[in-house]
Protein backbone atom coordinates (compact mmCIF):
# COMPACT_ATOMS: atom_id res chain seq x y z
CA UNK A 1 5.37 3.17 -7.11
CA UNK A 2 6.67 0.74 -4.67
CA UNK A 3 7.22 1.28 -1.36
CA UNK A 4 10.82 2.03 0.07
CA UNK A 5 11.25 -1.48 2.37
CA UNK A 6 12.95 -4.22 2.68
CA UNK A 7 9.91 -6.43 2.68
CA UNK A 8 8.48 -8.36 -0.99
CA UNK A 9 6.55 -5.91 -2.87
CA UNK A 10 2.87 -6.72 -4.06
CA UNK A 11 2.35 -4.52 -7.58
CA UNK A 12 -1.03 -6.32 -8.92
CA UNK A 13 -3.60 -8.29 -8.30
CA UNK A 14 -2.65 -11.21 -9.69
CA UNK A 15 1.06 -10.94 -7.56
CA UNK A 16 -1.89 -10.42 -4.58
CA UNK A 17 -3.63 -13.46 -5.55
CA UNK A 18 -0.40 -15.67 -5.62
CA UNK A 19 0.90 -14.59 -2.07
CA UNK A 20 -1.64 -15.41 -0.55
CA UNK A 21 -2.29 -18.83 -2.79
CA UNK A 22 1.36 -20.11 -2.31
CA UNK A 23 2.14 -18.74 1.40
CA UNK A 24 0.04 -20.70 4.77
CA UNK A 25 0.77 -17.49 6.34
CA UNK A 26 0.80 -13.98 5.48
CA UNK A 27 0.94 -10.18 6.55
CA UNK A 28 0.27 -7.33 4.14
CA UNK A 29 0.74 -3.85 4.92
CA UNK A 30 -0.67 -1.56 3.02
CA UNK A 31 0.38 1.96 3.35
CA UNK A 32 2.11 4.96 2.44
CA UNK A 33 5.95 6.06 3.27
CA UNK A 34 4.42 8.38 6.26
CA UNK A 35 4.82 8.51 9.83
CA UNK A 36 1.98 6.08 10.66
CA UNK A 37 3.03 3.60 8.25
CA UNK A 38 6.84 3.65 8.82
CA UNK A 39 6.85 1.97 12.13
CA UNK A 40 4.39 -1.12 11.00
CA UNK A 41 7.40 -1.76 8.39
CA UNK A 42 9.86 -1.25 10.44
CA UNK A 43 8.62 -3.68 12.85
CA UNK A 44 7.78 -6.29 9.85
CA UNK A 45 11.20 -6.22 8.85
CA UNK A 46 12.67 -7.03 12.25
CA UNK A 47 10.25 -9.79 12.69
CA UNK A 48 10.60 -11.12 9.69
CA UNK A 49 14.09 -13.13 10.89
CA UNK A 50 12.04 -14.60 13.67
CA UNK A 51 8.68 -15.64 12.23
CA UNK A 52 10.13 -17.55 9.28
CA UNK A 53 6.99 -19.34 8.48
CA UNK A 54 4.85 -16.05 7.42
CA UNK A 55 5.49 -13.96 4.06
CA UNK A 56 5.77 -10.61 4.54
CA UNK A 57 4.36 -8.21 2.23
CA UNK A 58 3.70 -4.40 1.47
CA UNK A 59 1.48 -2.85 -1.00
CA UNK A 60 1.33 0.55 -1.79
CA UNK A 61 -2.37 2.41 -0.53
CA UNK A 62 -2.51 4.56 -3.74
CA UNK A 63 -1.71 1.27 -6.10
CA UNK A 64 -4.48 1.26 -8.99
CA UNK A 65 -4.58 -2.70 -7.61
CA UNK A 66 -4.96 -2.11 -3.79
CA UNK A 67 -9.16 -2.82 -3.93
CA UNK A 68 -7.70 -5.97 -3.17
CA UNK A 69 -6.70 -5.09 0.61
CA UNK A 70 -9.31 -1.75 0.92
CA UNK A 71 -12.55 -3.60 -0.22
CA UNK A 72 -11.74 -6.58 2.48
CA UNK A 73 -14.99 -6.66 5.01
CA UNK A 74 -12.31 -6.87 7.21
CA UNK A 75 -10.83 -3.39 6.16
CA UNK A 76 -14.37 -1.70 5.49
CA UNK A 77 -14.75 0.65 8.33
CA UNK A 78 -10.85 1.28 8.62
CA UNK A 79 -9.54 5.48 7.96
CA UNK A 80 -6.15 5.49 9.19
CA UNK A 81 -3.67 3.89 6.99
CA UNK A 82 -1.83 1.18 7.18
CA UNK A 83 -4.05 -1.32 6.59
CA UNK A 84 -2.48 -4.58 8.04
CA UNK A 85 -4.15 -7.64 7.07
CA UNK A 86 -3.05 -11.26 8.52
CA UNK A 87 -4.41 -14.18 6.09
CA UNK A 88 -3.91 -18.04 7.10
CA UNK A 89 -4.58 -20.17 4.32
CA UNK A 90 -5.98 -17.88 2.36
CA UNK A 91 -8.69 -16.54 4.73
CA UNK A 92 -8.66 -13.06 6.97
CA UNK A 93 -7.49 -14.22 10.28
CA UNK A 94 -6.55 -10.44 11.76
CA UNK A 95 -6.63 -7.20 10.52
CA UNK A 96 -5.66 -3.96 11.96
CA UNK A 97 -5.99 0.23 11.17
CA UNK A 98 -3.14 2.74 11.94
CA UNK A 99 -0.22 2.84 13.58
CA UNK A 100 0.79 -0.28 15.66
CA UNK A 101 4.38 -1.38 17.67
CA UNK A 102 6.63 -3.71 17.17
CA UNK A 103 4.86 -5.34 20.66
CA UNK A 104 1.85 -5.11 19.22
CA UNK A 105 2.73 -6.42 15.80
CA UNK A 106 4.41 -9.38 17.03
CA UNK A 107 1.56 -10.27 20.16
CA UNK A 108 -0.43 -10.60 16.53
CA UNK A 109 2.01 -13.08 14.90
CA UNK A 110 2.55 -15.33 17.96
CA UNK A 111 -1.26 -15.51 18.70
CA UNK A 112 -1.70 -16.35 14.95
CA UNK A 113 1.13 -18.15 13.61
């Protein structure tokens, strides 16, 4: 069930729960292999060579595990997938519904990270 990218692959929770526990910074999309989705990864992938310093992940929206990006306060009003989520340290720094540009992805890193 994993997602057709180039970026690391999160398949349970416990994968979830070490990301985030071994990385100071990380993005996680969570999404499908549809037209809103496709240009969030395409734009992690790019910026993946220049932000160095975050992990960059992807997790499936229809993954039995995903309750561990959808039930986020964060994510709790959110309808359009992908659900991007930006975690510092282990807390929610950023998080973001539907479609967004490489711009707009990478305004997000720099003001971040």
């Amino acid at each position: 069930m994993e997602l057709q990218t180039r970026l690391k692959h999160i398949n349970s929770e416990s994968e979830f729960n070490q990301v985030i526990g071994e990385n100071e910074n990380v993005m996680i999309c969570c999404g499908r292999m549809g037209p809103m989705c496709a240009p969030v990864y395409s734009a992690m992938e790019i910026l993946k060579e220049q932000f160095q310093q975050v992990e960059f992940c992807d997790i499936p929206y229809d993954h039995p595990e995903v309750h561990v990006i959808r039930n986020l306060p964060e994510c709790q009003g959110f309808l359009g997938l992908p659900f991007t989520v930006y975690f510092k340290n282990g807390a929610v720094i950023k998080a973001t519904t539907s479609i967004q540009t490489q711009k707009q992805v990478e305004t997000i890193l720099k003001d971040h990270f």
